[in-house]
N, C-alpha and C. Protein backbone atom coordinates (compact mmCIF):
# COMPACT_ATOMS: atom_id res chain seq x y z
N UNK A 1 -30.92 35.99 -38.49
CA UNK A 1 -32.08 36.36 -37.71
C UNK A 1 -33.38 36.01 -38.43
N UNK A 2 -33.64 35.83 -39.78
CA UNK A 2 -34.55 35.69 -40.34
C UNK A 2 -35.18 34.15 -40.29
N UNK A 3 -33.82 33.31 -40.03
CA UNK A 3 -34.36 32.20 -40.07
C UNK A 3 -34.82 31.75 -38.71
N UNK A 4 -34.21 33.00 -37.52
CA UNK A 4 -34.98 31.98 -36.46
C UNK A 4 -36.64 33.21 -36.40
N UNK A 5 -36.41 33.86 -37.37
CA UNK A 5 -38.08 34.65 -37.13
C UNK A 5 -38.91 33.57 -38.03
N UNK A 6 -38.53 32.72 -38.76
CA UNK A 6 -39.15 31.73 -39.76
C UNK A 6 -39.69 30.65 -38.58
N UNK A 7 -38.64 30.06 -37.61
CA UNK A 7 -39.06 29.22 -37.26
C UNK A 7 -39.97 29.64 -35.82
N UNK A 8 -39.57 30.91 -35.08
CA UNK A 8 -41.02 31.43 -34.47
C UNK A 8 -42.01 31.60 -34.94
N UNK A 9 -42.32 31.91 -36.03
CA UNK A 9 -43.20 32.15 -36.74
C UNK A 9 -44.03 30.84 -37.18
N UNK A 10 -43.50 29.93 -37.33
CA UNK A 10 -43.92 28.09 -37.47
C UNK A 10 -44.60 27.74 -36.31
N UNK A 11 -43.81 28.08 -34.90
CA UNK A 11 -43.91 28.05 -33.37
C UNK A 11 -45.61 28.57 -33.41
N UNK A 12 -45.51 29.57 -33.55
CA UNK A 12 -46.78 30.70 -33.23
C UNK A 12 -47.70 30.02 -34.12
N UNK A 13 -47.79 29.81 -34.85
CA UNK A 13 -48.56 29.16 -36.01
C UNK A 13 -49.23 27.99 -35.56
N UNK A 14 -48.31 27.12 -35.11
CA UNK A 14 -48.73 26.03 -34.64
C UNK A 14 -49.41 25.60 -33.48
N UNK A 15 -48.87 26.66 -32.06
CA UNK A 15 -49.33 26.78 -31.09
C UNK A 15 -51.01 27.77 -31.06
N UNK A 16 -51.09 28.41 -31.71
CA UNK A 16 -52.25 29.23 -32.14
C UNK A 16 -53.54 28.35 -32.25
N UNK A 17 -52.93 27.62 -33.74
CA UNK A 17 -53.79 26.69 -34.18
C UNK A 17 -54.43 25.45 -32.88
N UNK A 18 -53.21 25.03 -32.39
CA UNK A 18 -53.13 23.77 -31.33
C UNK A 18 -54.41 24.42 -30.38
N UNK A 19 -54.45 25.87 -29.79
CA UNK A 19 -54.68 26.33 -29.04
C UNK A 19 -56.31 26.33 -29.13
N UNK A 20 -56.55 26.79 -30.30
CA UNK A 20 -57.92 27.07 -30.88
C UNK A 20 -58.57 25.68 -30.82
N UNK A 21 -57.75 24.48 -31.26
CA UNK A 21 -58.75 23.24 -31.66
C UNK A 21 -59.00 22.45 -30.32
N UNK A 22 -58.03 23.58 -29.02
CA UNK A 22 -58.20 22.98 -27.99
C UNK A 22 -59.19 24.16 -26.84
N UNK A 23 -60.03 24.88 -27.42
CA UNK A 23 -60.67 25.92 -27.10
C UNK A 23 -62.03 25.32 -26.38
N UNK A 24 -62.50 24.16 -26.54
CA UNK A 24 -63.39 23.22 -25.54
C UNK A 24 -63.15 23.40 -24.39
N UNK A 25 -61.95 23.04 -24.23
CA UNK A 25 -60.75 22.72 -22.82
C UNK A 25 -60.38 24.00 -21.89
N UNK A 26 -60.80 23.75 -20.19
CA UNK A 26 -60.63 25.01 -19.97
C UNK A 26 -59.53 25.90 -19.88
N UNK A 27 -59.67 27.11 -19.71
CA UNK A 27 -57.83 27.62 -19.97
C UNK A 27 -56.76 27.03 -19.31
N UNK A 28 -57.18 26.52 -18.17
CA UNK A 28 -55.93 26.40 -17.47
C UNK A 28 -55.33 25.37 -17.79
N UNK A 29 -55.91 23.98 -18.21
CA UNK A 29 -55.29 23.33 -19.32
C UNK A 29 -54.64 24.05 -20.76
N UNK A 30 -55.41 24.88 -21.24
CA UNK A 30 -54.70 25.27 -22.77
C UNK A 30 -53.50 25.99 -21.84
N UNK A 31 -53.32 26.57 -20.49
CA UNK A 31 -52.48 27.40 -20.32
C UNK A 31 -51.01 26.45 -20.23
N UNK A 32 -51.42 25.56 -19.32
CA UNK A 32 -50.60 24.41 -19.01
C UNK A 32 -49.57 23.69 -20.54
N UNK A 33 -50.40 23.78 -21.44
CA UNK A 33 -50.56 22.95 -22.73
C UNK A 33 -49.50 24.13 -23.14
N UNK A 34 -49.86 25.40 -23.17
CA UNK A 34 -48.71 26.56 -23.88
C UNK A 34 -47.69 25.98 -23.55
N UNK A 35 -47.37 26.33 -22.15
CA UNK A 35 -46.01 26.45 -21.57
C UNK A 35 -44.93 25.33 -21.54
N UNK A 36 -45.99 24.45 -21.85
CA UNK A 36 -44.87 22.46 -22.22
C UNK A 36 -44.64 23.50 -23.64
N UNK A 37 -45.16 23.75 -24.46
CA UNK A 37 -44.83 24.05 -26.12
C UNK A 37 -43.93 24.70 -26.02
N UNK A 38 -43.77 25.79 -25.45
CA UNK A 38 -42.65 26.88 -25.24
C UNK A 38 -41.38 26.60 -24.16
N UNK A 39 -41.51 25.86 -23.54
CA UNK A 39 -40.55 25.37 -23.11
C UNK A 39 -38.98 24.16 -23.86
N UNK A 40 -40.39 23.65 -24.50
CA UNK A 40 -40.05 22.47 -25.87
C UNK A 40 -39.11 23.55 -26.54
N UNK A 41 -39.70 24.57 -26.94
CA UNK A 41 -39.08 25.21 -28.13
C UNK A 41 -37.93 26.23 -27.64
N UNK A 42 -38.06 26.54 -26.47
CA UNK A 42 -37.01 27.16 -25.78
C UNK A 42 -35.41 26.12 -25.79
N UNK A 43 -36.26 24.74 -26.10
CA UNK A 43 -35.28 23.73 -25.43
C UNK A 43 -34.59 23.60 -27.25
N UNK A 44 -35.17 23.57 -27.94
CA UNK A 44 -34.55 23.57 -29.29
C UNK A 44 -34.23 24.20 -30.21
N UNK A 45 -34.29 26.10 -29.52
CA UNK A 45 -34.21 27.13 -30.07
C UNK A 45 -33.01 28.30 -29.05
N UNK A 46 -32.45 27.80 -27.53
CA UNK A 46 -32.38 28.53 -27.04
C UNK A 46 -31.11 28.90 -27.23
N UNK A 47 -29.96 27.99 -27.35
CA UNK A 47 -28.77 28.72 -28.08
C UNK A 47 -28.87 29.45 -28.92
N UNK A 48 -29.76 29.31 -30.33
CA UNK A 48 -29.80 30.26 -31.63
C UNK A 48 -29.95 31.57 -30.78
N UNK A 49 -31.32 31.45 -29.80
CA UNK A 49 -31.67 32.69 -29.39
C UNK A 49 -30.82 33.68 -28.40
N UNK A 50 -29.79 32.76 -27.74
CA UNK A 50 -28.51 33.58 -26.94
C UNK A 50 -27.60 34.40 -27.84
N UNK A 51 -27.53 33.66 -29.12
CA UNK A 51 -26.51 34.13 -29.78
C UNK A 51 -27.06 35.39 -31.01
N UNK A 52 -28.06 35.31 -31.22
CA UNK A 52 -28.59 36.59 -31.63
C UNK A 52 -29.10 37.66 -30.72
N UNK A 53 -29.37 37.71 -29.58
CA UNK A 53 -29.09 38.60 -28.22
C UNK A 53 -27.56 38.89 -28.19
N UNK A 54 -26.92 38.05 -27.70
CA UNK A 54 -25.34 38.60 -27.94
C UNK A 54 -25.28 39.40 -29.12
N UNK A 55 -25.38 38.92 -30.29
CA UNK A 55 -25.19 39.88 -31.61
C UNK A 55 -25.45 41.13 -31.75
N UNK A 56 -26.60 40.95 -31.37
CA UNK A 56 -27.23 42.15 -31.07
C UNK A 56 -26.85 43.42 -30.06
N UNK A 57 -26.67 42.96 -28.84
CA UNK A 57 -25.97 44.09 -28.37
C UNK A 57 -24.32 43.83 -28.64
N UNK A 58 -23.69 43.52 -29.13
CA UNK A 58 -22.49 43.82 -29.73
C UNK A 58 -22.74 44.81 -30.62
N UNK A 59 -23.74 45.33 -31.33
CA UNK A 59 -23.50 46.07 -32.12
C UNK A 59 -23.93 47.93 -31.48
N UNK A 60 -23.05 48.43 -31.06
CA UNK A 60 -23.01 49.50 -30.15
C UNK A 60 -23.76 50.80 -30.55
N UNK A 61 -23.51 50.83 -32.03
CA UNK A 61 -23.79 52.01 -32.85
C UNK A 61 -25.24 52.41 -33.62
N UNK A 62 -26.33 51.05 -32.90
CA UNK A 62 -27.23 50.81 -33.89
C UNK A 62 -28.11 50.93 -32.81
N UNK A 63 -29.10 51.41 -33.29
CA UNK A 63 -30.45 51.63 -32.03
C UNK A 63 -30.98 50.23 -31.54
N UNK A 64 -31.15 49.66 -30.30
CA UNK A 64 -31.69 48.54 -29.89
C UNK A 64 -33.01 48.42 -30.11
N UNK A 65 -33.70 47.24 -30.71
CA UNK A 65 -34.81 47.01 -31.19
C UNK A 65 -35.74 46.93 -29.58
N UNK A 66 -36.85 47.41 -29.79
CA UNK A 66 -37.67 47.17 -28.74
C UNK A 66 -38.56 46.00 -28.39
N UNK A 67 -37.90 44.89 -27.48
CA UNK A 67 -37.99 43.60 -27.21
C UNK A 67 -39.19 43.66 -26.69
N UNK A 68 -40.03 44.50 -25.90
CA UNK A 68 -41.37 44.48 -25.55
C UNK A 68 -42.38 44.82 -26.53
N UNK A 69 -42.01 45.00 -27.89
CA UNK A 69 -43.05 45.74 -28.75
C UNK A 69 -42.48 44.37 -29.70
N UNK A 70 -41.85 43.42 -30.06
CA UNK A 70 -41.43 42.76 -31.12
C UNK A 70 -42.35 41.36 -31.16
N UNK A 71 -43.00 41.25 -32.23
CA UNK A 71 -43.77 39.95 -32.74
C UNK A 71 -43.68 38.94 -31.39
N UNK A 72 -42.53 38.37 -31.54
CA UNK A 72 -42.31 37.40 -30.38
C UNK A 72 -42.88 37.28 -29.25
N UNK A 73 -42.58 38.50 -28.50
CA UNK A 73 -42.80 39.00 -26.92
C UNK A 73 -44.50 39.21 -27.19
N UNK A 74 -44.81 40.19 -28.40
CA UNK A 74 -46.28 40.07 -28.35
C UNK A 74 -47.37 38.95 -28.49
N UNK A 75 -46.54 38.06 -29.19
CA UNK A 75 -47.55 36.54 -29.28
C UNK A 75 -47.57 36.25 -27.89
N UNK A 76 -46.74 35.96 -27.12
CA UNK A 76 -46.28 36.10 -25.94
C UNK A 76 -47.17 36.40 -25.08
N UNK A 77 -47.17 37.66 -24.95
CA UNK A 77 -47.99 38.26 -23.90
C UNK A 77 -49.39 37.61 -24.30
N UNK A 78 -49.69 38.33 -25.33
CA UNK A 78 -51.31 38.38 -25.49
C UNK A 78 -51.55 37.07 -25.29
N UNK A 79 -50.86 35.84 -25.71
CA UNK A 79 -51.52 34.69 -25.54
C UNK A 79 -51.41 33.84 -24.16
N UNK A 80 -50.95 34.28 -23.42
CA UNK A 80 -50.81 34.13 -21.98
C UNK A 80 -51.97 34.98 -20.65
N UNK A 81 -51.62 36.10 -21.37
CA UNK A 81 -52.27 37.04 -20.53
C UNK A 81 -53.74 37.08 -21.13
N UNK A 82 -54.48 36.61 -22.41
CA UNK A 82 -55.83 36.31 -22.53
C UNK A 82 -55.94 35.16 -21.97
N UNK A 83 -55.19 33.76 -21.89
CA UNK A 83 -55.57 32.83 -21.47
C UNK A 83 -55.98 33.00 -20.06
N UNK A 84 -55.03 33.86 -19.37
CA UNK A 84 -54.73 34.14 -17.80
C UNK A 84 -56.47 34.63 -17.39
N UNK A 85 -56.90 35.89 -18.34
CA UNK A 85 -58.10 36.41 -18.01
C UNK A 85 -58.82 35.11 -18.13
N UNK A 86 -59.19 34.50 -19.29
CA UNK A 86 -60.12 33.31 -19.33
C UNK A 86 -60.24 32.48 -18.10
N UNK A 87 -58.89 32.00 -17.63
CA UNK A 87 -58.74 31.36 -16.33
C UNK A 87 -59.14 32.23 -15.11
N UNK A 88 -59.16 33.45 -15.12
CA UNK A 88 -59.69 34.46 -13.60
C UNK A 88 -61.47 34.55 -13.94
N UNK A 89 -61.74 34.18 -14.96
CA UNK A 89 -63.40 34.30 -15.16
C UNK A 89 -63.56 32.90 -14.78
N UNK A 90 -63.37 31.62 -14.75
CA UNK A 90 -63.43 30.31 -14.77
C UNK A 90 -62.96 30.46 -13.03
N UNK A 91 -62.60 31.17 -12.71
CA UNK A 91 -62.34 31.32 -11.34
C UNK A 91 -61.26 30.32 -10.97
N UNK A 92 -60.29 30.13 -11.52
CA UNK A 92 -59.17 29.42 -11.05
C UNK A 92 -57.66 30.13 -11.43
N UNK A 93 -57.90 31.58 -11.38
CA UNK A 93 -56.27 32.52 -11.53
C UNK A 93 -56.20 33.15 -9.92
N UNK A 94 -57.45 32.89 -9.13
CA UNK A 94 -57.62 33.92 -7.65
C UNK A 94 -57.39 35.19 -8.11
N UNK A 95 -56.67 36.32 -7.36
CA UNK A 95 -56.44 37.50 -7.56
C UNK A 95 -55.39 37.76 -8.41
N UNK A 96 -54.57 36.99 -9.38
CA UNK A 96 -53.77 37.45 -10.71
C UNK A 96 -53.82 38.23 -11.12
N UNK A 97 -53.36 39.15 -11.59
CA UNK A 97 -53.37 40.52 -12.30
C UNK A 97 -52.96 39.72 -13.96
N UNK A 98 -53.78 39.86 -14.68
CA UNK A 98 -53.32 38.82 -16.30
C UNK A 98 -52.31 39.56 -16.63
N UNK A 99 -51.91 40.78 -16.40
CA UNK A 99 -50.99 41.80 -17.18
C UNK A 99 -49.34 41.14 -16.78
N UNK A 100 -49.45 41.66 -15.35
CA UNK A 100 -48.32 41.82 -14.75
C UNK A 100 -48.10 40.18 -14.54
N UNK A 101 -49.01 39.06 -14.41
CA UNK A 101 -48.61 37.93 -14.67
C UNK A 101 -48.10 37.35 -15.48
N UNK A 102 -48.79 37.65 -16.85
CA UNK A 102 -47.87 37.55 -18.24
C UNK A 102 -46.71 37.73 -18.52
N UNK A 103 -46.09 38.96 -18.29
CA UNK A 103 -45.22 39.58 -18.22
C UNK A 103 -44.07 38.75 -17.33
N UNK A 104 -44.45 38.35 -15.55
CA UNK A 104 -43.63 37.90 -15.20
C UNK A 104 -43.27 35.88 -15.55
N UNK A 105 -44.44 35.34 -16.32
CA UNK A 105 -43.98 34.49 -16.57
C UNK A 105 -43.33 33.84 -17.99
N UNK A 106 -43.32 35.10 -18.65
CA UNK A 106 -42.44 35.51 -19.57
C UNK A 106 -40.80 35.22 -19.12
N UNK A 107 -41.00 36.74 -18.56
CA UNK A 107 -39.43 36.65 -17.94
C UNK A 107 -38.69 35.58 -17.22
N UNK A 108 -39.82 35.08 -16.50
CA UNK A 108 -39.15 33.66 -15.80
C UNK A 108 -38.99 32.34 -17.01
N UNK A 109 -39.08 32.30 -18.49
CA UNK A 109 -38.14 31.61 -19.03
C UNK A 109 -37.60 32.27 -20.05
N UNK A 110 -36.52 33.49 -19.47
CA UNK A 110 -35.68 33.83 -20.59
C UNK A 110 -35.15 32.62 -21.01
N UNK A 111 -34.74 32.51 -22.08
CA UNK A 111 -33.46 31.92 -23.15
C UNK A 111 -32.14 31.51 -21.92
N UNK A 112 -31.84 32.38 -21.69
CA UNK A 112 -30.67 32.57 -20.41
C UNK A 112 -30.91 32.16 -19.58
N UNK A 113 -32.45 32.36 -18.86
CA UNK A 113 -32.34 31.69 -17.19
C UNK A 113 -32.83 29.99 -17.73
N UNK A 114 -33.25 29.58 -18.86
CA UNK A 114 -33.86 28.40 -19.27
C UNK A 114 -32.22 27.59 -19.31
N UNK A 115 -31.35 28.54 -19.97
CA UNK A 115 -29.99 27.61 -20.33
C UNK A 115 -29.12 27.39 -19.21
N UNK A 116 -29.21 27.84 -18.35
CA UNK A 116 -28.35 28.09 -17.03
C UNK A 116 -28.83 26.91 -16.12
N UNK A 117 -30.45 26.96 -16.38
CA UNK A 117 -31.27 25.48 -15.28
C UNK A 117 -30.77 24.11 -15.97
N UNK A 118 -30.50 24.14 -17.63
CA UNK A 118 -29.96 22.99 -17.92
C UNK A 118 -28.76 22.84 -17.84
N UNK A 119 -27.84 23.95 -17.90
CA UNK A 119 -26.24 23.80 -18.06
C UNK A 119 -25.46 23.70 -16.31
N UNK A 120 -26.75 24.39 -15.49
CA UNK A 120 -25.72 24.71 -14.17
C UNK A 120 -26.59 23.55 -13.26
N UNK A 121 -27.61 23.31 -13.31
CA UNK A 121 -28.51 22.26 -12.44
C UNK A 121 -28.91 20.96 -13.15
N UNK A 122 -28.47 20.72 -14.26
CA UNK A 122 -28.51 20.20 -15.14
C UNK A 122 -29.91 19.61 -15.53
N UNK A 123 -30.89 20.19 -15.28
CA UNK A 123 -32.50 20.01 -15.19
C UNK A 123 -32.52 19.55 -16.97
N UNK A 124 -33.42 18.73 -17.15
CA UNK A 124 -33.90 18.07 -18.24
C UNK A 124 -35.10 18.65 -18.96
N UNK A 125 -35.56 18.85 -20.02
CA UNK A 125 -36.57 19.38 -20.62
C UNK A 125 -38.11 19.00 -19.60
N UNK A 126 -38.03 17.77 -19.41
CA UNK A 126 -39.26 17.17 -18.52
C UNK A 126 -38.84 18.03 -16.84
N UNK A 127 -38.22 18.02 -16.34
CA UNK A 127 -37.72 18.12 -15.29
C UNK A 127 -38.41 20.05 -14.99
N UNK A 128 -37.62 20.88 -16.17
CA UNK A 128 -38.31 21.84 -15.79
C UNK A 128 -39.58 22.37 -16.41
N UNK A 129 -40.03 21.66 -17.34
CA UNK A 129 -41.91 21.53 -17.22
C UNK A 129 -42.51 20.82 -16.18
N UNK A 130 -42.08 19.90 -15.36
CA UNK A 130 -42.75 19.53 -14.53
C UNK A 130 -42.54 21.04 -13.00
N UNK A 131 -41.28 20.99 -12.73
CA UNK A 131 -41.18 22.25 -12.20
C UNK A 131 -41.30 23.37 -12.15
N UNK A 132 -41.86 24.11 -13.27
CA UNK A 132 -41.96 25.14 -13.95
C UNK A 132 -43.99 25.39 -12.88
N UNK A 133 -44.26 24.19 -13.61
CA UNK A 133 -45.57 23.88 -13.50
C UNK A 133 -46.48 24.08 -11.98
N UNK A 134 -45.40 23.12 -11.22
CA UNK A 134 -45.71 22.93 -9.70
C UNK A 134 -45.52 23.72 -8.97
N UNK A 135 -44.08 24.80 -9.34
CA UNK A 135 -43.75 25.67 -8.43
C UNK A 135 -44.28 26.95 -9.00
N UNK A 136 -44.41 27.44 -10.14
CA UNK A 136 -45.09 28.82 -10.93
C UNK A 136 -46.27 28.59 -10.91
N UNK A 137 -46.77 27.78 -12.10
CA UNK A 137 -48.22 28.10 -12.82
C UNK A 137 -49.46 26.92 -11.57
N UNK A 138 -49.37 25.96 -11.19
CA UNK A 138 -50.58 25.81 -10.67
C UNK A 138 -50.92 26.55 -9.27
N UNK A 139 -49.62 27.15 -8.53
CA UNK A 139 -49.83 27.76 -7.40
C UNK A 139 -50.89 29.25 -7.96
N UNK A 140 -50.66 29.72 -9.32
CA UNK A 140 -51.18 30.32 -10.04
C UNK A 140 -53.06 30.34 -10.13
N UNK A 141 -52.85 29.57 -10.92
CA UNK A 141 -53.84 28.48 -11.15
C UNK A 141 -55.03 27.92 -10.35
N UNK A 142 -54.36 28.04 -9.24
CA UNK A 142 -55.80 27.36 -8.09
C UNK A 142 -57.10 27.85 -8.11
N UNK A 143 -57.84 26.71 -7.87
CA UNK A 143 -59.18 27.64 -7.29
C UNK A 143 -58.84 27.81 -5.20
N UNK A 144 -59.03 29.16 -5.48
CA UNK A 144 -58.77 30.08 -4.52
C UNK A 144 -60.83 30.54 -3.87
């Protein structure tokens, strides 16, 4: 587990940085710009990450870590859901709620539902950033 908190931690690092030197640019590009990154990394991280979920609840006797309070999920949120506000002041989120949007476009690429679009529909890394994009985030996104 440590080594895939090493290489989130590289992830976050990098995307942070990427994010900031692209802070000219309005959000909904940097938002756009996240979600290719995290998708990327979903795409080269997401077995490790099934199999330490499995591990994890295999172990019956041990208190479950709280996945909404953990580093990960919080880079996560906050950096979605500030971008989200940036984009509702720029007037192109319409009526978004940044919270509950974050949150749900979180969940819409678990590890699991990401591995299932490549293993059962056999969707390609490009395939579901481009779809991800068209059918979630710019319907999002519009100016409304």
């Amino acid at each position: 587990m440590d080594l895939m908190k090493d290489h989130f931690n590289a992830y976050m690092k990098e995307t942070a940085t990427s994010l900031q030197q692209m802070s000219h640019l309005p959000a909904k590009e940097r938002l756009l710009y996240f979600f290719r990154q995290h998708i990327a990394f979903l795409d080269l991280k997401s077995e490790w990450l099934q199999v330490i979920h499995a591990h994890v609840c295999l172990r019956p006797d041990e208190p479950k870590p709280d996945f909404f309070s953990s580093a990960p999920y919080n880079y996560l949120f906050t950096t979605i859901s500030g971008l989200l506000e940036e984009a509702k002041r720029d007037g192109v989120a319409g009526s978004a709620d940044p919270v509950l949007t974050a949150h749900s476009l979180i969940a819409s690429l678990a590890p699991t539902f990401y591995l299932h679009l490549k293993r059962e529909y056999k969707y390609t890394v490009d395939q579901i950033v481009e779809r991800f994009s068209a059918s979630i985030l710019e319907p999002i996104l519009s100016d409304r």
